[in-house]
N, C-alpha and C. Protein backbone atom coordinates (compact mmCIF):
# COMPACT_ATOMS: atom_id res chain seq x y z
N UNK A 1 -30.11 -36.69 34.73
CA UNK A 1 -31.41 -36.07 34.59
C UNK A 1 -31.29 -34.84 33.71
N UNK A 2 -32.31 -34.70 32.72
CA UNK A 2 -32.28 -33.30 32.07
C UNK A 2 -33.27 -32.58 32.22
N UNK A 3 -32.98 -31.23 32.79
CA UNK A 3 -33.99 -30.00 33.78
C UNK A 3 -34.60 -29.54 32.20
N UNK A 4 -35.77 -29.46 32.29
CA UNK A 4 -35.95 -28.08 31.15
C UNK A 4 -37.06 -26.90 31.93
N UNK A 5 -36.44 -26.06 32.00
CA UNK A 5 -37.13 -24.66 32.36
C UNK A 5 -38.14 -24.02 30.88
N UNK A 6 -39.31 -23.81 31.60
CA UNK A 6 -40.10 -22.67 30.63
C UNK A 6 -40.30 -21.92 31.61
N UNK A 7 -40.81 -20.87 30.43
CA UNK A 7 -40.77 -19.17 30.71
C UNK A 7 -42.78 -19.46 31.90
N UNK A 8 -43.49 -20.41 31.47
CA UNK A 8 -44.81 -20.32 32.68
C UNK A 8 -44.89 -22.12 33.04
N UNK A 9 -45.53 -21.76 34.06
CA UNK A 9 -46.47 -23.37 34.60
C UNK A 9 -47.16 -24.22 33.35
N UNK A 10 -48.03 -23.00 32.75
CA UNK A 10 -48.72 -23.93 31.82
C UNK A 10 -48.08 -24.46 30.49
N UNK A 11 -46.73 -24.04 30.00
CA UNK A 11 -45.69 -24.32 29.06
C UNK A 11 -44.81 -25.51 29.85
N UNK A 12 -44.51 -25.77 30.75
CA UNK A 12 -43.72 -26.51 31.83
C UNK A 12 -44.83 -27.93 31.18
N UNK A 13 -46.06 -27.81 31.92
CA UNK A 13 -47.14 -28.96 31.89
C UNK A 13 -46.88 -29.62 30.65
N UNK A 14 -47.48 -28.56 29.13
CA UNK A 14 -47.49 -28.50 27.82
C UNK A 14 -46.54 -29.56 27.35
N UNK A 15 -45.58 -29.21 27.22
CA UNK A 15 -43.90 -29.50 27.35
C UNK A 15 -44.00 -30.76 27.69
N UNK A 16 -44.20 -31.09 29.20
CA UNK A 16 -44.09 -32.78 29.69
C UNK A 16 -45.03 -33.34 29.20
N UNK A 17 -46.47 -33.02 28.64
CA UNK A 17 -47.19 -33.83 27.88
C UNK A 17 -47.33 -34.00 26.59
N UNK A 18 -46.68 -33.33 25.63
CA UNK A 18 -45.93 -33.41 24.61
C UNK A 18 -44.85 -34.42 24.60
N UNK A 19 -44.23 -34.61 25.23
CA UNK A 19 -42.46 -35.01 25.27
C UNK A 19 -42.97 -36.74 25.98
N UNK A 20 -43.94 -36.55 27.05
CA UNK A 20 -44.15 -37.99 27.47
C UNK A 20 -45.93 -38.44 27.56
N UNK A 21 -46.85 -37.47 27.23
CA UNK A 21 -47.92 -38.41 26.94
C UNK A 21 -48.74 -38.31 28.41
N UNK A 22 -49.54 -39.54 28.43
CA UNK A 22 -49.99 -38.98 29.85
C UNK A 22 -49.18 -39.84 30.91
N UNK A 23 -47.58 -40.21 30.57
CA UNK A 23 -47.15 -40.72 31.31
C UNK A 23 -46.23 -39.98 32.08
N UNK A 24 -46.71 -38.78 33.26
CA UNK A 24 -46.22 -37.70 33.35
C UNK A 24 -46.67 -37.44 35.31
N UNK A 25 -45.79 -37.60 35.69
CA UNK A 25 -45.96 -37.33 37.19
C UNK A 25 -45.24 -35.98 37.72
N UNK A 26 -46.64 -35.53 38.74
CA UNK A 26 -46.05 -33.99 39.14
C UNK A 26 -45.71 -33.94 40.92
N UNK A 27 -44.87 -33.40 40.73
CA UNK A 27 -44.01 -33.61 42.41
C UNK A 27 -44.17 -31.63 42.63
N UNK A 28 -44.60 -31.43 43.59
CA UNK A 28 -44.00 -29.82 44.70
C UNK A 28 -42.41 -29.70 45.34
N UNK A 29 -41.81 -28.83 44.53
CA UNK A 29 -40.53 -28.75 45.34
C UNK A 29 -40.73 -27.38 45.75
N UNK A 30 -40.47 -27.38 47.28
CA UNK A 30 -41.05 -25.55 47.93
C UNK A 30 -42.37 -24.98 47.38
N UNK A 31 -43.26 -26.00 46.74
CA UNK A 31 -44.55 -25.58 46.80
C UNK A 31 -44.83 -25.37 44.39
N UNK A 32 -43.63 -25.59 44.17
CA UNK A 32 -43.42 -25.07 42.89
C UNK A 32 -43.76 -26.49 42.16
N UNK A 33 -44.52 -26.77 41.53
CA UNK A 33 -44.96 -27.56 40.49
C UNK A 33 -43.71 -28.45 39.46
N UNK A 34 -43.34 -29.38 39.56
CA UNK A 34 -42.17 -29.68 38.81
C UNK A 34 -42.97 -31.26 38.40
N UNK A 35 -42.83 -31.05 36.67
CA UNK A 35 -43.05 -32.29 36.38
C UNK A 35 -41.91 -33.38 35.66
N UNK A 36 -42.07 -34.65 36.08
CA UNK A 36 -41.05 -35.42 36.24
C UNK A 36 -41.74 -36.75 35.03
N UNK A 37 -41.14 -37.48 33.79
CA UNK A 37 -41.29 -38.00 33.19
C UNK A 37 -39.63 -38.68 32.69
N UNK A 38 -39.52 -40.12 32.38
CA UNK A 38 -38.59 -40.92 31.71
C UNK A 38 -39.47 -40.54 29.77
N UNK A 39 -37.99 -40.65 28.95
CA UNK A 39 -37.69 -41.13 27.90
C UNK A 39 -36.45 -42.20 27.97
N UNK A 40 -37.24 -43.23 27.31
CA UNK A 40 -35.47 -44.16 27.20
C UNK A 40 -34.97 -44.45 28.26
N UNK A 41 -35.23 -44.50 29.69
CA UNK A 41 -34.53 -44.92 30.62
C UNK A 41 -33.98 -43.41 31.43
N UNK A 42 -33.93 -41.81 30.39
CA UNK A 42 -33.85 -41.41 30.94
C UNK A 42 -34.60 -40.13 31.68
N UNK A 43 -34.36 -39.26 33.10
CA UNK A 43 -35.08 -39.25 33.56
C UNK A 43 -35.32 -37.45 33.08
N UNK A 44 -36.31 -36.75 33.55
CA UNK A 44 -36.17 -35.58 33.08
C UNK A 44 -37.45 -34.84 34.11
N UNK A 45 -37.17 -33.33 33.99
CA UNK A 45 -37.86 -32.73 34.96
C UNK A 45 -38.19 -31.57 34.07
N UNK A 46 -39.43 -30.83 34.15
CA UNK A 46 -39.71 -29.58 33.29
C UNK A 46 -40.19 -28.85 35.02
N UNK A 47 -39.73 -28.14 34.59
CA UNK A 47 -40.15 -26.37 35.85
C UNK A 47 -41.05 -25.30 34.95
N UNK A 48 -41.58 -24.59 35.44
CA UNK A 48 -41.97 -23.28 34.67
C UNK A 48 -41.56 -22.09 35.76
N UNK A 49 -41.37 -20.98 35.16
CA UNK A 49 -41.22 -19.65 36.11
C UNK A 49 -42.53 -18.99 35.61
N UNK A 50 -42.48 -17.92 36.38
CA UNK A 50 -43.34 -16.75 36.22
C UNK A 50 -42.32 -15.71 35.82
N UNK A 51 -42.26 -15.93 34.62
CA UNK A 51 -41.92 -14.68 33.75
C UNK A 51 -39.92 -14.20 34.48
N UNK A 52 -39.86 -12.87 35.02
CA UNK A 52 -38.47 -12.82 35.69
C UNK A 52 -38.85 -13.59 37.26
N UNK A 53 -37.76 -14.09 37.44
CA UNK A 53 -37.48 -14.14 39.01
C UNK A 53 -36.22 -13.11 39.87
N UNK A 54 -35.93 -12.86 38.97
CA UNK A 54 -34.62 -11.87 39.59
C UNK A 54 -34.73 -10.27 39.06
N UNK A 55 -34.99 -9.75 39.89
CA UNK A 55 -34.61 -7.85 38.84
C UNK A 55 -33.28 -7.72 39.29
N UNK A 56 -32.15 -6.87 38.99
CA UNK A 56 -31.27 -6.02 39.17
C UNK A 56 -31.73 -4.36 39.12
N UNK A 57 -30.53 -4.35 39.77
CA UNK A 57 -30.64 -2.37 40.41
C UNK A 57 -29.36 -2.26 40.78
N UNK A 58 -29.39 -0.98 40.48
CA UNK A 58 -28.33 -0.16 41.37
C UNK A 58 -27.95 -0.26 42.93
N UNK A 59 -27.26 0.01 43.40
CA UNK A 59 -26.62 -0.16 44.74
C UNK A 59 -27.75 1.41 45.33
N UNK A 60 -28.34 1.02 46.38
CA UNK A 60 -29.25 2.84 47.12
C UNK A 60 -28.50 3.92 47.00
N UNK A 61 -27.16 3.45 46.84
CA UNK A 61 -25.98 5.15 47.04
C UNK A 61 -26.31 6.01 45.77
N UNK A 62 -26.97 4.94 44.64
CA UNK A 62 -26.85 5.32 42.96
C UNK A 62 -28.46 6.00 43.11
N UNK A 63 -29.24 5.88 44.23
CA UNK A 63 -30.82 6.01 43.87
C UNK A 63 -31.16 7.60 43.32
N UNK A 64 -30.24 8.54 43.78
CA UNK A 64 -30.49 10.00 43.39
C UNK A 64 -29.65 9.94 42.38
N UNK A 65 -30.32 9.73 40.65
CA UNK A 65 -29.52 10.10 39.52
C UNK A 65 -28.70 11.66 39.47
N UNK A 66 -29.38 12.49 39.88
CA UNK A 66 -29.26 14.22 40.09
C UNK A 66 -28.00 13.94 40.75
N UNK A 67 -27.89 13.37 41.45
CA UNK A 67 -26.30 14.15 42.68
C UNK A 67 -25.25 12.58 42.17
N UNK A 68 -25.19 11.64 41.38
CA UNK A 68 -24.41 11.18 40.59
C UNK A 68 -23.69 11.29 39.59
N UNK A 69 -22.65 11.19 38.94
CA UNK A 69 -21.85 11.43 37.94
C UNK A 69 -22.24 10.28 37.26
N UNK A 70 -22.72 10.31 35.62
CA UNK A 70 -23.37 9.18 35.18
C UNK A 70 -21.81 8.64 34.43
N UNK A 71 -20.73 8.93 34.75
CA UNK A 71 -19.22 7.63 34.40
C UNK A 71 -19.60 6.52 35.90
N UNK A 72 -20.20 6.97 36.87
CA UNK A 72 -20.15 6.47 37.85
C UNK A 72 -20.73 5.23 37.66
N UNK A 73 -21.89 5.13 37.01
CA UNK A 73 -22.98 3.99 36.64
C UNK A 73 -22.03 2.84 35.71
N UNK A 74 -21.14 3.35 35.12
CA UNK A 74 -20.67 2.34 34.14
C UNK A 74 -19.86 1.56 34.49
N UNK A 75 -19.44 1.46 35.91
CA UNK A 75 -18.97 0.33 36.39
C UNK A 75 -19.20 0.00 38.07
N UNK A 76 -20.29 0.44 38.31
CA UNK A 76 -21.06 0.31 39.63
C UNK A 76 -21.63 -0.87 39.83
N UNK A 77 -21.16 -1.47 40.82
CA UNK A 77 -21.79 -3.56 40.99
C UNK A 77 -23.74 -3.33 40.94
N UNK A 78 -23.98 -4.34 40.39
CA UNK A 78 -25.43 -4.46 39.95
C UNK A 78 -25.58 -5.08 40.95
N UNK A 79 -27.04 -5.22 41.72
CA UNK A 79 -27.09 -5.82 42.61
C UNK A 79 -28.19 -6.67 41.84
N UNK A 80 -28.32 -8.38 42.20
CA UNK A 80 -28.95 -9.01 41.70
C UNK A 80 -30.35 -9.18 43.13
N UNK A 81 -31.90 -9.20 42.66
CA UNK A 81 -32.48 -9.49 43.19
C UNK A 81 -33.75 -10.30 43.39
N UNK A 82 -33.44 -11.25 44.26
CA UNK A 82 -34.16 -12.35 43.67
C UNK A 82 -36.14 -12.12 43.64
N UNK A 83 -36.95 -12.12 42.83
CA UNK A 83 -38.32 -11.79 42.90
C UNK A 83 -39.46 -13.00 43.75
N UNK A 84 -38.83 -14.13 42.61
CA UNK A 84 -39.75 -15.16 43.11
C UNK A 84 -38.84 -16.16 44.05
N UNK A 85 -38.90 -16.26 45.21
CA UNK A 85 -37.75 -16.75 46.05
C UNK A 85 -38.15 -18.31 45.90
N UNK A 86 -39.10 -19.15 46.25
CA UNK A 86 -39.46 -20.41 45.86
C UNK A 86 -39.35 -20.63 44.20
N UNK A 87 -39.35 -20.54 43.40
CA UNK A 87 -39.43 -20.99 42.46
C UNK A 87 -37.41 -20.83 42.40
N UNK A 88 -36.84 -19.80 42.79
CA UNK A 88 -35.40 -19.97 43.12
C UNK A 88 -34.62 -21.01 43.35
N UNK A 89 -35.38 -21.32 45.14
CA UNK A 89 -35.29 -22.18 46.02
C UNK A 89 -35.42 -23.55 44.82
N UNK A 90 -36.71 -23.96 44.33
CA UNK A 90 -36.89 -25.34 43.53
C UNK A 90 -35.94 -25.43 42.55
N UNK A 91 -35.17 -24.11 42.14
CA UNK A 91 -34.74 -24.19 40.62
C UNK A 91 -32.98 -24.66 41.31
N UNK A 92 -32.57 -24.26 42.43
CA UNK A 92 -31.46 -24.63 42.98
C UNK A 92 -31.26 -25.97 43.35
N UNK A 93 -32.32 -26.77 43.78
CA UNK A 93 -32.75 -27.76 44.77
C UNK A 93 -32.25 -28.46 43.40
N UNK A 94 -33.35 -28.66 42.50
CA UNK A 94 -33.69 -30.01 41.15
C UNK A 94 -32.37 -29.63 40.08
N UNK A 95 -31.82 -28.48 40.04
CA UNK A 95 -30.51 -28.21 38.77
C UNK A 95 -29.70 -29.03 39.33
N UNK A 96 -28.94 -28.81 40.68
CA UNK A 96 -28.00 -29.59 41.16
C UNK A 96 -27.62 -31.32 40.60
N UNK A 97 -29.08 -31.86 40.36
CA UNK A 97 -29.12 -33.22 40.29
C UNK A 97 -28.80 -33.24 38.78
N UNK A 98 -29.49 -32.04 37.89
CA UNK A 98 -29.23 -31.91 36.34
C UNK A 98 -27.55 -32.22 35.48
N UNK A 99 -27.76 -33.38 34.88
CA UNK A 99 -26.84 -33.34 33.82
C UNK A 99 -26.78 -32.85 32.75
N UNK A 100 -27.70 -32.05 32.49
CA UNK A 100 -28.19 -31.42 31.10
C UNK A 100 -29.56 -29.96 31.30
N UNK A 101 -29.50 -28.98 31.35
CA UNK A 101 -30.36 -27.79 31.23
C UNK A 101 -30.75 -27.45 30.22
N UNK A 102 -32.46 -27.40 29.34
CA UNK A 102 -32.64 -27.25 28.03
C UNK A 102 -33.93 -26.14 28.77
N UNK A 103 -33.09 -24.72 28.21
CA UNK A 103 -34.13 -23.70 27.97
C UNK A 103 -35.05 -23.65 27.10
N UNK A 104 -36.48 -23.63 27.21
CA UNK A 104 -37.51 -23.98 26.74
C UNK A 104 -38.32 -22.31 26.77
N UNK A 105 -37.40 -21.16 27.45
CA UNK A 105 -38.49 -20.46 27.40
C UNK A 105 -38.73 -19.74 25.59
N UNK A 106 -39.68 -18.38 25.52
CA UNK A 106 -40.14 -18.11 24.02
C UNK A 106 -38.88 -17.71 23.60
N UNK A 107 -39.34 -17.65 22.13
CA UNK A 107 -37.78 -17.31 21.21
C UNK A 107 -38.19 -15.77 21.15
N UNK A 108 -37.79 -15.05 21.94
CA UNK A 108 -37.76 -13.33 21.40
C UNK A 108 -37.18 -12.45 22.82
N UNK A 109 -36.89 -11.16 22.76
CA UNK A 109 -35.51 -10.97 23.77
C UNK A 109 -36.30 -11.18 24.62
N UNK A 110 -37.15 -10.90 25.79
CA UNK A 110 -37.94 -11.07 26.82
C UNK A 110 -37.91 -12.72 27.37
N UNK A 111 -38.12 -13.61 26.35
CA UNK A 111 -37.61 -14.94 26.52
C UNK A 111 -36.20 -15.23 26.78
N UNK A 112 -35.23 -14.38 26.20
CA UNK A 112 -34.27 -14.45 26.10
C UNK A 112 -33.60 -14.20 27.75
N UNK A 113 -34.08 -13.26 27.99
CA UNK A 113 -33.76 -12.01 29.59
C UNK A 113 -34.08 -12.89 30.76
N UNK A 114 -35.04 -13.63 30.51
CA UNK A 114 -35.67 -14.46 31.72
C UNK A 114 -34.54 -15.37 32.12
């Protein structure tokens, strides 16, 4: 199966009806919209996010810049945090099955970051 992620829902849709026409079936994984279409026998899934799902931050010890030593920051563990937890959840669930991941989100750094 090949996953392709876009950067929204309505690029996800776009995408599968472009690529397969109106021969394009949509399944809820954790409530998240995933559309599912064959080329050629094979099978493929488009997702969309909402923009980030994850921010990073500092660890709380780092939250007062004032009483930190800023060498301290330059190798302090980032903490990853997840925003949109279902669309996570779906994106863990349907990759697993993926033999192939084609990022679909926009071409510019913000597309890039997502």
């Amino acid at each position: 199966m090949k996953l392709i992620i876009s950067e929204k829902e309505i690029a996800a849709r776009r995408i599968a009806h472009i690529l397969a026409g109106n021969n394009v079936d949509q399944e809820k994984v954790y409530g998240v919209p995933v559309h599912h279409f064959k080329i050629d026998s094979e099978d493929y899934r488009v997702i969309g996010l909402k923009g980030h799902i994850m921010k990073v931050d500092y660890p709380k010890e780092y939250a007062n810049w004032f009483k930190v030593d800023p060498i301290e920051l330059i190798d302090a563990k980032i903490e990853k945090i997840p925003i949109q937890k279902k669309i996570i959840q779906a994106l863990n669930k349907i990759s697993s099955d993926a033999d192939e991941i084609i990022i679909a989100t926009d071409y510019d750094r913000e597309g890039e970051l997502i």
